[in-house]
C-alpha atoms as a PDB file:
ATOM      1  CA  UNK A   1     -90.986  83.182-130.449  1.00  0.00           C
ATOM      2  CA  UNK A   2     -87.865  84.196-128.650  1.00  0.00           C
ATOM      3  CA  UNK A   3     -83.944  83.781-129.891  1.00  0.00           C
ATOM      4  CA  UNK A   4     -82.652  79.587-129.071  1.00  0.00           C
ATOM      5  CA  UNK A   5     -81.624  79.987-125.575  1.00  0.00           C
ATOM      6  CA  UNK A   6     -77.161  79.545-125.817  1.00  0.00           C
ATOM      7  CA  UNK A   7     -75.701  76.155-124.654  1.00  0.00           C
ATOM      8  CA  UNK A   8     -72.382  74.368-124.688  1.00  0.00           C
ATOM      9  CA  UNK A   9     -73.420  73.343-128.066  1.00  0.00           C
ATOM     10  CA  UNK A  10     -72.613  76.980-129.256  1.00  0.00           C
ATOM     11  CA  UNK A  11     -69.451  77.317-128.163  1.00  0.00           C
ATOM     12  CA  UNK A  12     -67.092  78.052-131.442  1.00  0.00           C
ATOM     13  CA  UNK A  13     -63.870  76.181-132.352  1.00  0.00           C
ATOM     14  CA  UNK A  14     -61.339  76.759-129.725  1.00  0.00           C
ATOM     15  CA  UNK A  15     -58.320  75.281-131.448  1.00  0.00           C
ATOM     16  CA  UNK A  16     -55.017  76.978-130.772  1.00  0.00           C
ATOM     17  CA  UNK A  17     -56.441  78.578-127.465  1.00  0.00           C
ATOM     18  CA  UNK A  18     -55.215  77.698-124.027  1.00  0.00           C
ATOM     19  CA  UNK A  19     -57.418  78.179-120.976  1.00  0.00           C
ATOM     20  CA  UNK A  20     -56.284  77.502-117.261  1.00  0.00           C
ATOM     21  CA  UNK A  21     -59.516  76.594-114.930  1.00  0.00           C
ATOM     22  CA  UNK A  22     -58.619  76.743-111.381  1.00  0.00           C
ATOM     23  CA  UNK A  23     -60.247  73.624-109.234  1.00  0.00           C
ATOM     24  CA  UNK A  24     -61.109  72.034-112.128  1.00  0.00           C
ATOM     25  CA  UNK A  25     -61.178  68.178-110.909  1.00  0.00           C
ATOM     26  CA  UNK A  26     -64.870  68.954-109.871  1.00  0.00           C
ATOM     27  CA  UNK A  27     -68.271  70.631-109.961  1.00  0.00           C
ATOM     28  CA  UNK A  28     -68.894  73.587-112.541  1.00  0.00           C
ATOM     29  CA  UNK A  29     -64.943  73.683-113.114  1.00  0.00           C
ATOM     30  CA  UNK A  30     -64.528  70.012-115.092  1.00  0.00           C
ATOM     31  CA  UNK A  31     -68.129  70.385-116.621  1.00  0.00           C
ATOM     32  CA  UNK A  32     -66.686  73.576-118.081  1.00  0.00           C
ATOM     33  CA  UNK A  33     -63.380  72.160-118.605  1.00  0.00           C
ATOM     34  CA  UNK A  34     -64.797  69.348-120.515  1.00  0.00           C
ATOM     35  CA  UNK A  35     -66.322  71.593-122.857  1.00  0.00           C
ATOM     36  CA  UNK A  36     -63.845  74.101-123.688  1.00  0.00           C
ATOM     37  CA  UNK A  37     -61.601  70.561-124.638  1.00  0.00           C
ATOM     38  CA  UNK A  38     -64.707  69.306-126.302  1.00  0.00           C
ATOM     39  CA  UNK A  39     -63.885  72.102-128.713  1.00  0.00           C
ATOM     40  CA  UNK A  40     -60.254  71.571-129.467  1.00  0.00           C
ATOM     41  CA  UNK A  41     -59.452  74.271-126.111  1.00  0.00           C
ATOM     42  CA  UNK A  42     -55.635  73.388-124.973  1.00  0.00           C
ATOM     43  CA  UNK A  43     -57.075  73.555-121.240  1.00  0.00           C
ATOM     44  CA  UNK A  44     -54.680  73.197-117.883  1.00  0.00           C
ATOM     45  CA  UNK A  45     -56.807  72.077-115.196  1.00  0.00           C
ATOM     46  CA  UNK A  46     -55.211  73.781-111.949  1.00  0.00           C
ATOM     47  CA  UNK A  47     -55.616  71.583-108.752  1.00  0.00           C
ATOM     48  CA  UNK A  48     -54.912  71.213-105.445  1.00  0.00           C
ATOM     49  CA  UNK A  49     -54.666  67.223-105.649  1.00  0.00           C
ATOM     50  CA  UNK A  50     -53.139  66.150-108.819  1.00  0.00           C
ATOM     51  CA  UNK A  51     -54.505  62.381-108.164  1.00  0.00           C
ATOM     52  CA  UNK A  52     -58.093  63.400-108.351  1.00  0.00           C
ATOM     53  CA  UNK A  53     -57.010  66.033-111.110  1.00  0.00           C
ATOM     54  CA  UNK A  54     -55.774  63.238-113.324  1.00  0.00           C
ATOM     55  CA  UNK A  55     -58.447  61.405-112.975  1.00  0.00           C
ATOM     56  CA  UNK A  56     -61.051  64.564-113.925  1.00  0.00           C
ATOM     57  CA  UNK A  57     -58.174  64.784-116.804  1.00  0.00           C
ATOM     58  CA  UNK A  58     -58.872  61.566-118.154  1.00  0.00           C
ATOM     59  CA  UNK A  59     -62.676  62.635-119.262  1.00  0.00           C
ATOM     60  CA  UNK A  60     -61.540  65.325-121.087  1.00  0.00           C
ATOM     61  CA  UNK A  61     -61.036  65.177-125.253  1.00  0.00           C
ATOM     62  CA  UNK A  62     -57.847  66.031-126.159  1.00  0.00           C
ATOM     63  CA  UNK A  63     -54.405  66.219-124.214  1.00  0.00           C
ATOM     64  CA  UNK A  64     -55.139  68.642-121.394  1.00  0.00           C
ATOM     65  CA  UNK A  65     -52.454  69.046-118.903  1.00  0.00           C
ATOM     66  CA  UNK A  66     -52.741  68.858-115.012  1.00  0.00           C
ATOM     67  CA  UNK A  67     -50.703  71.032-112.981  1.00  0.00           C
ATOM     68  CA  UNK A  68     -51.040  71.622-109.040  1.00  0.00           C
ATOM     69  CA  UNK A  69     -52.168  74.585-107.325  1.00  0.00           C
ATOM     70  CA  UNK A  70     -53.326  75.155-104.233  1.00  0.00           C
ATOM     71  CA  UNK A  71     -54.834  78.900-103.550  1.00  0.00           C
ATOM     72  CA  UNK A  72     -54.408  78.668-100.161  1.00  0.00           C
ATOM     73  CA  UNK A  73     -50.605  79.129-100.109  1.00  0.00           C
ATOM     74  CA  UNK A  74     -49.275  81.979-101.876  1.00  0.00           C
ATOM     75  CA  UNK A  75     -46.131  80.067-101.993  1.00  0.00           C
ATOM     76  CA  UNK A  76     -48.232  77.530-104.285  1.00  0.00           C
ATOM     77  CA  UNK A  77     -49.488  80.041-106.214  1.00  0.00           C
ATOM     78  CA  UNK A  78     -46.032  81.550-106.902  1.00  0.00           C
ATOM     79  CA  UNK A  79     -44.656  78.357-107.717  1.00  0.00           C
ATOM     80  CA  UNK A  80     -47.288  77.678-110.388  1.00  0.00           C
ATOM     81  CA  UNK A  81     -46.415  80.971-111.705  1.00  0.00           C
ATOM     82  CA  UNK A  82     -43.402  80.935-111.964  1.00  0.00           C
ATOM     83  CA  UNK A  83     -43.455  77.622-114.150  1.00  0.00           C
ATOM     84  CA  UNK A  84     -45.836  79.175-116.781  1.00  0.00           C
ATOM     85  CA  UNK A  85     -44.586  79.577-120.201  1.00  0.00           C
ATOM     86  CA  UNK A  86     -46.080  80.877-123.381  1.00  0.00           C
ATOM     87  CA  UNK A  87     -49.044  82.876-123.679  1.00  0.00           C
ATOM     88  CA  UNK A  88     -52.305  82.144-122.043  1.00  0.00           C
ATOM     89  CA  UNK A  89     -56.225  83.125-123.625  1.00  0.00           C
ATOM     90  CA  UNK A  90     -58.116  82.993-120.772  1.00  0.00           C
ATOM     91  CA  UNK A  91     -57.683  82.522-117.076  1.00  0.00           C
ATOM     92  CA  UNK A  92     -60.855  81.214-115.344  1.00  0.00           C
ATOM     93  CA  UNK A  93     -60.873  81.479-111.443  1.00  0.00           C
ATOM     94  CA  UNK A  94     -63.325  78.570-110.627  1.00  0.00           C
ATOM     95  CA  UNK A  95     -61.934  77.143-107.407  1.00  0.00           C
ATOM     96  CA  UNK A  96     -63.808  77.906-103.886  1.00  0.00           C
ATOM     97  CA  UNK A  97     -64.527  76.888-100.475  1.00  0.00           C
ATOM     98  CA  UNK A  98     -68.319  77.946 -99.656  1.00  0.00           C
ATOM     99  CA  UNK A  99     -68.982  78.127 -95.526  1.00  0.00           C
ATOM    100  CA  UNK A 100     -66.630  76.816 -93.651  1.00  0.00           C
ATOM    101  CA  UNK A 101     -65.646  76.510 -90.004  1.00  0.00           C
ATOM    102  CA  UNK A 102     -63.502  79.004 -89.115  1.00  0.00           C
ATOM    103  CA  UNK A 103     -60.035  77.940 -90.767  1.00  0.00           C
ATOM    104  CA  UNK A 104     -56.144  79.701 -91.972  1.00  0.00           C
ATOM    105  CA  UNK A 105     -54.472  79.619 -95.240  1.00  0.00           C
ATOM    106  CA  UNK A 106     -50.646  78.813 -94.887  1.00  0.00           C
ATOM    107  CA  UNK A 107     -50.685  82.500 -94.883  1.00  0.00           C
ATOM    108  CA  UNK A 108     -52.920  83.103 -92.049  1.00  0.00           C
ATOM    109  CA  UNK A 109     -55.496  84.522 -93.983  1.00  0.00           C
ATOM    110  CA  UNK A 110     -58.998  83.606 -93.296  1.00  0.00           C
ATOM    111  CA  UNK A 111     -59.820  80.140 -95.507  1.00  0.00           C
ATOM    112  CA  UNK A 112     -62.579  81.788 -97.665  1.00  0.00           C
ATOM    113  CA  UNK A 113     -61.318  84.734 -98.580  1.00  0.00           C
ATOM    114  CA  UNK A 114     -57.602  83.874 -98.889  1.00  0.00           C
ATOM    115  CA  UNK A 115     -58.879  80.594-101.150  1.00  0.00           C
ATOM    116  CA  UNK A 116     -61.363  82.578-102.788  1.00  0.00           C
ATOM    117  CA  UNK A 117     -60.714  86.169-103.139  1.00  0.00           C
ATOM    118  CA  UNK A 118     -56.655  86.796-102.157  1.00  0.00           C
ATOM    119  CA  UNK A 119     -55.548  83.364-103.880  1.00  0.00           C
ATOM    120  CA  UNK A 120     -56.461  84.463-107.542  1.00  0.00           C
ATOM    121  CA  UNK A 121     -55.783  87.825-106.566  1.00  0.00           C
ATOM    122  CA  UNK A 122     -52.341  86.691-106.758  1.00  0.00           C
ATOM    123  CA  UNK A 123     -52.646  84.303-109.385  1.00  0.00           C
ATOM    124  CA  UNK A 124     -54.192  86.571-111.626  1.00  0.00           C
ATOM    125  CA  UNK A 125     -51.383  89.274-111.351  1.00  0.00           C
ATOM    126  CA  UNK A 126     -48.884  87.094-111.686  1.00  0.00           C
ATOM    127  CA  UNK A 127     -49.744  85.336-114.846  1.00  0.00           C
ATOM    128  CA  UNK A 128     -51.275  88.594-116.419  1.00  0.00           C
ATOM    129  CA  UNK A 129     -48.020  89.656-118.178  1.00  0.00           C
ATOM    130  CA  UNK A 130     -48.848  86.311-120.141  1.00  0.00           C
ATOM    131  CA  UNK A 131     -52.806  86.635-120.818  1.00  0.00           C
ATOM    132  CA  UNK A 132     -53.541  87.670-123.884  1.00  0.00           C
ATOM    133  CA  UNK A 133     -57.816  87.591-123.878  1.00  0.00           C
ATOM    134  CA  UNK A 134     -59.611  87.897-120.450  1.00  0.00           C
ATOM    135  CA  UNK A 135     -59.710  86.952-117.181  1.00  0.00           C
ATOM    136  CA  UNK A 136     -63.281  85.033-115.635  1.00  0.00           C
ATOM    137  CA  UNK A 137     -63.901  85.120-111.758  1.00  0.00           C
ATOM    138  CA  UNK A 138     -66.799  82.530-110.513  1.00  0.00           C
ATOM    139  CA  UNK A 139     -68.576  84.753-107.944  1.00  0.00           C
ATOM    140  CA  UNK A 140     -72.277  84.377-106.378  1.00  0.00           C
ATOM    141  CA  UNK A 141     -75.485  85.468-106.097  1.00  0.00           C
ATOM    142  CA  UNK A 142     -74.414  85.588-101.969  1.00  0.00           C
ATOM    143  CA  UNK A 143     -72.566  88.595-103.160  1.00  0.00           C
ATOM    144  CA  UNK A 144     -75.417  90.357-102.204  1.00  0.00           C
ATOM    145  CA  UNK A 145     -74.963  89.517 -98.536  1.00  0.00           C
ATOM    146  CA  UNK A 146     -71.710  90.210 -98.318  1.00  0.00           C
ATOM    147  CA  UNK A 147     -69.642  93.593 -96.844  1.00  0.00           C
ATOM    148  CA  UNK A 148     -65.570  93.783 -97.428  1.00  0.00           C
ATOM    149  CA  UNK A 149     -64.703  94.655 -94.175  1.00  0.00           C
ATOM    150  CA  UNK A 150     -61.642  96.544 -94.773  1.00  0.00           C
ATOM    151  CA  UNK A 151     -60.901  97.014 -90.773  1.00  0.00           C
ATOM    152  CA  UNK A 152     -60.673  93.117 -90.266  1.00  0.00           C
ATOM    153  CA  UNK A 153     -60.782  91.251 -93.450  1.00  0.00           C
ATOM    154  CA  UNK A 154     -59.265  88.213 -92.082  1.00  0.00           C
ATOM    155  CA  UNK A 155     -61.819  88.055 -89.291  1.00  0.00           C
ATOM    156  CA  UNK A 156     -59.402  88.226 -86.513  1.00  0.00           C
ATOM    157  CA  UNK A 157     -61.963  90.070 -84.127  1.00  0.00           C
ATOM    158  CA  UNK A 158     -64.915  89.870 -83.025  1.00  0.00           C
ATOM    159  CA  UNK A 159     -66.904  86.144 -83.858  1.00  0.00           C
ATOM    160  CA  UNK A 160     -66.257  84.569 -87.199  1.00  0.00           C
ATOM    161  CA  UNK A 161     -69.929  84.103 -89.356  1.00  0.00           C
ATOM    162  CA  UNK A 162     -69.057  81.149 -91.891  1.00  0.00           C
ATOM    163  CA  UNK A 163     -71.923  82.404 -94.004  1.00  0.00           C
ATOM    164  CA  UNK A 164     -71.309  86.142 -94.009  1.00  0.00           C
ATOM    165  CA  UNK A 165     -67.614  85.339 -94.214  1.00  0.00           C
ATOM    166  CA  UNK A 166     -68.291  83.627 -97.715  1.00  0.00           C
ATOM    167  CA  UNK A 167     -70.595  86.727 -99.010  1.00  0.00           C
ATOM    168  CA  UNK A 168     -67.785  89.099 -98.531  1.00  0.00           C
ATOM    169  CA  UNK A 169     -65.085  86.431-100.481  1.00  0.00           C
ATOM    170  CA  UNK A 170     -67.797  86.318-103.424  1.00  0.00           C
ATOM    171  CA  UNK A 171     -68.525  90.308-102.911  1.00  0.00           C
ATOM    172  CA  UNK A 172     -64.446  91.123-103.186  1.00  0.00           C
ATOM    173  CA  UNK A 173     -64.726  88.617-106.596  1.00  0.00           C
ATOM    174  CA  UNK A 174     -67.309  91.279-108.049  1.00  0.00           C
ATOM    175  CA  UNK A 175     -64.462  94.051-106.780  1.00  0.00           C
ATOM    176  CA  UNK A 176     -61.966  92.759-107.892  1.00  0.00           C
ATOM    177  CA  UNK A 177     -63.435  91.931-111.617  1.00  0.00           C
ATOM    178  CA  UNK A 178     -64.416  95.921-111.486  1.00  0.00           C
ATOM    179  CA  UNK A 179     -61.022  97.180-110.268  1.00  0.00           C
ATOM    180  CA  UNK A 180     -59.170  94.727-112.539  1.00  0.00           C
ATOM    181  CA  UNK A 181     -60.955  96.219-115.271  1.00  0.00           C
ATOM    182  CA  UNK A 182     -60.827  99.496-114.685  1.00  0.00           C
ATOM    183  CA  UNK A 183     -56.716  99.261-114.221  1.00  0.00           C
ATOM    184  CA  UNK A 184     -56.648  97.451-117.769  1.00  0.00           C
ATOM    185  CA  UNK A 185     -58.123 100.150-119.414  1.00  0.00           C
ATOM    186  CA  UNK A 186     -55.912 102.637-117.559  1.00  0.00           C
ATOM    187  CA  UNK A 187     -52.789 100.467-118.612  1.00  0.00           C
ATOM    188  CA  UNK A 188     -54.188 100.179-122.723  1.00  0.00           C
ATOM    189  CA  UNK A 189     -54.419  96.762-122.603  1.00  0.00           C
ATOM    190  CA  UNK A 190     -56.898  94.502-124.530  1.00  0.00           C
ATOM    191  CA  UNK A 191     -57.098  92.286-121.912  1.00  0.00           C
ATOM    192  CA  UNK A 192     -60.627  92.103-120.149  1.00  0.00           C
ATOM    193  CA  UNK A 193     -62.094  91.081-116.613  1.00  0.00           C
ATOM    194  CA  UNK A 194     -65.067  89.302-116.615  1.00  0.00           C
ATOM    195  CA  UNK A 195     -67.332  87.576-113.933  1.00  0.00           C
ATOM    196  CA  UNK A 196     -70.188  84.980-113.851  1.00  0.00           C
ATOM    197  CA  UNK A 197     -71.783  83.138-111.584  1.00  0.00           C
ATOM    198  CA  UNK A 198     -73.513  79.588-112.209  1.00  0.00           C
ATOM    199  CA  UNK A 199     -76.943  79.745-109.781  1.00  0.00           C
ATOM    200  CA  UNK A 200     -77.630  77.499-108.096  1.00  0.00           C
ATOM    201  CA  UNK A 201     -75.636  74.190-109.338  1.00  0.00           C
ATOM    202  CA  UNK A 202     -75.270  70.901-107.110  1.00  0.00           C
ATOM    203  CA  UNK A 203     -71.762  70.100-106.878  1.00  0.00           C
ATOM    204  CA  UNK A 204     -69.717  68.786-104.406  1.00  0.00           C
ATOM    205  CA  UNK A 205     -69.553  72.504-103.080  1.00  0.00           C
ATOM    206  CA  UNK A 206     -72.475  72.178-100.835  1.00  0.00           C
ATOM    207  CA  UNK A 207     -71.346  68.553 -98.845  1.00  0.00           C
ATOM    208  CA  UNK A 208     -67.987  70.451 -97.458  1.00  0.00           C
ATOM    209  CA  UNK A 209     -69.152  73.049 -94.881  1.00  0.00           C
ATOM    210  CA  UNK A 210     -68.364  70.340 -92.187  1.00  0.00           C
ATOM    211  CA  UNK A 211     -71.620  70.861 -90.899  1.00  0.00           C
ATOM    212  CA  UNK A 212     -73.826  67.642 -90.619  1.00  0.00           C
ATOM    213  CA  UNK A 213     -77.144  69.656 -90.377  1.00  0.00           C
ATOM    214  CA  UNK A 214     -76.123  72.194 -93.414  1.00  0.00           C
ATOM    215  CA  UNK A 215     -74.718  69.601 -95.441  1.00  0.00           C
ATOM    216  CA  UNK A 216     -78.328  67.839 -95.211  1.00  0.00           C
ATOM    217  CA  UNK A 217     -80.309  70.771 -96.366  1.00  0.00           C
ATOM    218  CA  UNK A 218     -78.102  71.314 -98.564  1.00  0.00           C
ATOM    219  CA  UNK A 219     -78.706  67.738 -99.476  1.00  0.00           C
ATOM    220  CA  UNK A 220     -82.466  67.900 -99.832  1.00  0.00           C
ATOM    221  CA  UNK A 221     -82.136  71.231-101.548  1.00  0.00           C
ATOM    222  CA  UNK A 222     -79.745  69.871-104.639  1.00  0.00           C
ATOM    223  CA  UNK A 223     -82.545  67.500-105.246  1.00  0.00           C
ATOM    224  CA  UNK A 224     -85.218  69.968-105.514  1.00  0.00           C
ATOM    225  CA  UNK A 225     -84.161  72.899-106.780  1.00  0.00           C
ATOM    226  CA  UNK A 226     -80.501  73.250-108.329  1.00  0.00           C
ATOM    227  CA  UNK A 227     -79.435  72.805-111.834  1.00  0.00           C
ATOM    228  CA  UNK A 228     -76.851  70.510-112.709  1.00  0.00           C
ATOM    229  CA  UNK A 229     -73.008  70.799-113.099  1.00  0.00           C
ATOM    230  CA  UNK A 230     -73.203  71.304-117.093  1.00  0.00           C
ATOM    231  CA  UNK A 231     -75.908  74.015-116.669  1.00  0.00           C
ATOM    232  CA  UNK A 232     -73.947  75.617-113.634  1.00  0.00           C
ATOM    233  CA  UNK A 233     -71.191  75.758-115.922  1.00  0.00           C
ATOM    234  CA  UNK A 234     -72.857  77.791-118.924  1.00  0.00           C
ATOM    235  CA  UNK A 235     -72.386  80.895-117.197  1.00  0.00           C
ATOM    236  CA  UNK A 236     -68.572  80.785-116.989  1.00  0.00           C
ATOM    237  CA  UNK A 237     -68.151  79.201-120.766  1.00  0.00           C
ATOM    238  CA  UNK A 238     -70.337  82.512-122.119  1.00  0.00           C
ATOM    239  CA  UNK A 239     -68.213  84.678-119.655  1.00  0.00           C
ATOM    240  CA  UNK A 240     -65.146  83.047-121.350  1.00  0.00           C
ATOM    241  CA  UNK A 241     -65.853  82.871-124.828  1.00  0.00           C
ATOM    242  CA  UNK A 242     -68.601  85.508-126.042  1.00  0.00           C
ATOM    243  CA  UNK A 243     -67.907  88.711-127.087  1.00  0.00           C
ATOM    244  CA  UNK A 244     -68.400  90.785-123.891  1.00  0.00           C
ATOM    245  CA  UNK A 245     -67.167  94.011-122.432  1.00  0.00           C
ATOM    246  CA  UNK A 246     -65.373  94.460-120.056  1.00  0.00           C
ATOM    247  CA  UNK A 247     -66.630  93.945-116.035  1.00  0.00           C
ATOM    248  CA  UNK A 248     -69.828  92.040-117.558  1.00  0.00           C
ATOM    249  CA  UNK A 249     -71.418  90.029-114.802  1.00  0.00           C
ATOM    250  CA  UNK A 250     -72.864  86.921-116.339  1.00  0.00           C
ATOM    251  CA  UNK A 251     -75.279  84.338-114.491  1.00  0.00           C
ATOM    252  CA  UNK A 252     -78.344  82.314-115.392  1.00  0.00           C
ATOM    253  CA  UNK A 253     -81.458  83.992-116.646  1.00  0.00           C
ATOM    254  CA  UNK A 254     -84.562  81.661-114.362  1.00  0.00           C
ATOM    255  CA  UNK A 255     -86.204  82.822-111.312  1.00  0.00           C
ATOM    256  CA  UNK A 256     -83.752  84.891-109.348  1.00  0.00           C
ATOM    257  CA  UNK A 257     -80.876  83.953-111.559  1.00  0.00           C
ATOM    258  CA  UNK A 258     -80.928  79.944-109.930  1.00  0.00           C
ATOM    259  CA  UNK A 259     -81.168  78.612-112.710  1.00  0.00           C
ATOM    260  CA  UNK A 260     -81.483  78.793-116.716  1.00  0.00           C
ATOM    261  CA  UNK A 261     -79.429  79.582-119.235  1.00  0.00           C
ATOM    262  CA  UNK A 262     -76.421  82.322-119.483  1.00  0.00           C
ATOM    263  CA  UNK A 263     -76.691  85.977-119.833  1.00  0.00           C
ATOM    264  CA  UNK A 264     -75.784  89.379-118.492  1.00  0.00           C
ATOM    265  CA  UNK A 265     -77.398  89.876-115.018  1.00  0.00           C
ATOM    266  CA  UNK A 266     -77.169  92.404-112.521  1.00  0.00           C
ATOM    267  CA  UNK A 267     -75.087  92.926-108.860  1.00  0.00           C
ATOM    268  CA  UNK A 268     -75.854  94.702-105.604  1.00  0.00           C
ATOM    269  CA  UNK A 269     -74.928  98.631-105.625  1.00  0.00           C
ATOM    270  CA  UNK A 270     -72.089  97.419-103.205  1.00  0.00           C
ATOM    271  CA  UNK A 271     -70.542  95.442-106.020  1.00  0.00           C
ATOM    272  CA  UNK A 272     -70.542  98.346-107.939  1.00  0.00           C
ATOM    273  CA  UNK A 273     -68.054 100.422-105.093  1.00  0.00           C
ATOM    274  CA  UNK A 274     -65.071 101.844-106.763  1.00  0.00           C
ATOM    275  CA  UNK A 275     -63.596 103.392-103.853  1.00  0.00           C
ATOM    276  CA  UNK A 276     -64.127 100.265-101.711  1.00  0.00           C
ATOM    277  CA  UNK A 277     -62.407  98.204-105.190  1.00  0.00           C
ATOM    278  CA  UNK A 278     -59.497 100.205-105.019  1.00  0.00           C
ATOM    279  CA  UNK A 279     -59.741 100.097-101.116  1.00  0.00           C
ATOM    280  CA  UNK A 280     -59.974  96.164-101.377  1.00  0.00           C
ATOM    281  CA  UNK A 281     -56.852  95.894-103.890  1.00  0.00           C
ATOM    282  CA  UNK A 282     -54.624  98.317-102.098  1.00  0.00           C
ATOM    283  CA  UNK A 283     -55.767  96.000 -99.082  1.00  0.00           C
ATOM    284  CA  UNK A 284     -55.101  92.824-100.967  1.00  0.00           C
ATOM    285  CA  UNK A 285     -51.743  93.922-102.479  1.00  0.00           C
ATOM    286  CA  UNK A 286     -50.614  94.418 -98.806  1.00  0.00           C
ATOM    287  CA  UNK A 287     -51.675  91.058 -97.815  1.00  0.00           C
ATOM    288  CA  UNK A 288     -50.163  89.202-100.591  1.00  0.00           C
ATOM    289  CA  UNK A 289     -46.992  90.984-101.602  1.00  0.00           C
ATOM    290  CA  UNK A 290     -48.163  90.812-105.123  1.00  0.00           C
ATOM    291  CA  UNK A 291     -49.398  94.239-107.711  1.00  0.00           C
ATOM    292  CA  UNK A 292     -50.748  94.956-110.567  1.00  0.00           C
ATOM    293  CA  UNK A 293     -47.861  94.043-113.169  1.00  0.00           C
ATOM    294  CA  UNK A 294     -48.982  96.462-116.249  1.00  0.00           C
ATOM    295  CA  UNK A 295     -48.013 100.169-117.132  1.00  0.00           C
ATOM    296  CA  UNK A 296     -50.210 102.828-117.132  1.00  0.00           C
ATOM    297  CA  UNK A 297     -50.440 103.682-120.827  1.00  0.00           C
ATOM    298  CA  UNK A 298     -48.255 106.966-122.204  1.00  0.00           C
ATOM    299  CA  UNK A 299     -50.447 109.836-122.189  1.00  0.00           C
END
């Protein structure tokens, strides 16, 4: 007989730790959200509509806090920033937008990739001076369709692909998480990057690709096959709170990692790119204005 499979119900005490979760009113975000307050977590639940994040507030134990954010504008993402105090555990970048029509950030970026990739690429640097444990980006399993194309990121030539488009902002996630990593070790710090990914969860991801005929399948396809928001969620509570090292990848452990509980899976080889991660974050420093914050370590 195997080891008990991990759930929620093993998470340890969390009193005295803060966590921010980014889009957090909804989907994998709250369910995870609830459960890191469930066990005494301080947790800021980072949102683009405060209304709705109040009310996804109000089903949490504890006193957790709701402060806006909205990744796409960087000028959002500054401001919430800027108005951190104190230290912070662990920074969990949850929020997405999953195949949309073709759309701009305040920025002009490309909607998925600015919202999903460049957003807490900014966030994350920014508030890193102040986290003191890890930082957990929500990728994909449609990494593995993806390709950073560093010659047109933003998809300003050529036709825009809503579905390739996503791949490559949950492919730069997995680049990001490695190049992250790889500069925290160069800079000493204790800090790690971690990534997870929840399966396939139905959440209110899947009804806002403003397609009728997607959001249908979609539809039909929750029913039958996904997981629910709790289970969707294990993934990013083992990323956040296990003892992992650095650039672990952690998704469920089913058929094709779609569902099941949480462990450490594996990524495409593209994933694994250094020279494209350090490509992608020169790239993404450009676009944003905004660089790695930490010292390399004396020699």
């Amino acid at each position: 007989m195997g080891a008990p499979k991990w759930t929620a119900a093993d998470l340890p005490s969390l009193e005295g730790r803060t966590y921010v979760v980014t889009g957090a009113n909804s989907g994998i975000g709250l369910a995870a959200a609830r459960e890191l307050a469930r066990v005494g977590a301080r947790v800021v639940l980072a949102v683009r509509d405060r209304g709705r994040g109040e009310r996804a507030a109000a089903t949490l134990a504890g006193e957790p806090e709701v402060r806006e954010l909205d990744l796409a504008s960087l000028e959002s993402v500054r401001a919430f920033a800027d108005a951190w105090s104190g230290e912070l555990d662990v920074l969990i970048n949850n929020a997405g937008v999953m195949a949309t029509p073709e759309r701009r950030t305040a920025d002009g970026f490309e909607l998925q990739i600015g919202t999903n990739h460049l957003g807490h690429f900014a966030l994350t640097n920014l508030l890193l001076p102040s986290i003191t444990d890890r930082v957990v980006t929500v990728s994909s399993g449609a990494h593995r369709m993806g390709k950073i194309r560093l010659d047109d990121l933003n998809w300003e030539r050529g036709g825009y692909q809503r579905w390739r488009a996503y791949g490559q902002s949950k492919l730069a996630n997995l680049l990001f998480t490695l190049e992250l990593q790889r500069r925290l070790e160069q800079a000493g710090s204790e800090v790690r990057a971690l990534a997870a990914h929840p399966g396939y969860a139905a959440t209110n991801l899947q009804e806002r690709t403003e397609s009728f005929v997607q959001n249908a399948i979609m539809a039909v396809t929750n029913r039958v096959l996904a997981q629910s928001d709790e289970m969707g969620a294990l993934p990013t509570l083992y990323a956040a709170t296990q003892d992992l090292p650095g650039n672990s990848y952690v998704g469920p452990d089913g058929f094709q990692e779609q569902r099941g509980h949480p462990k450490r899976v594996g990524r495409s080889d593209a994933a694994g790119d250094e020279e494209v991660a350090r490509e992608l974050w020169r790239l993404s420093e450009e676009l944003t204005g905004v660089s790695f914050p930490l010292a390399p370590a004396a020699a």
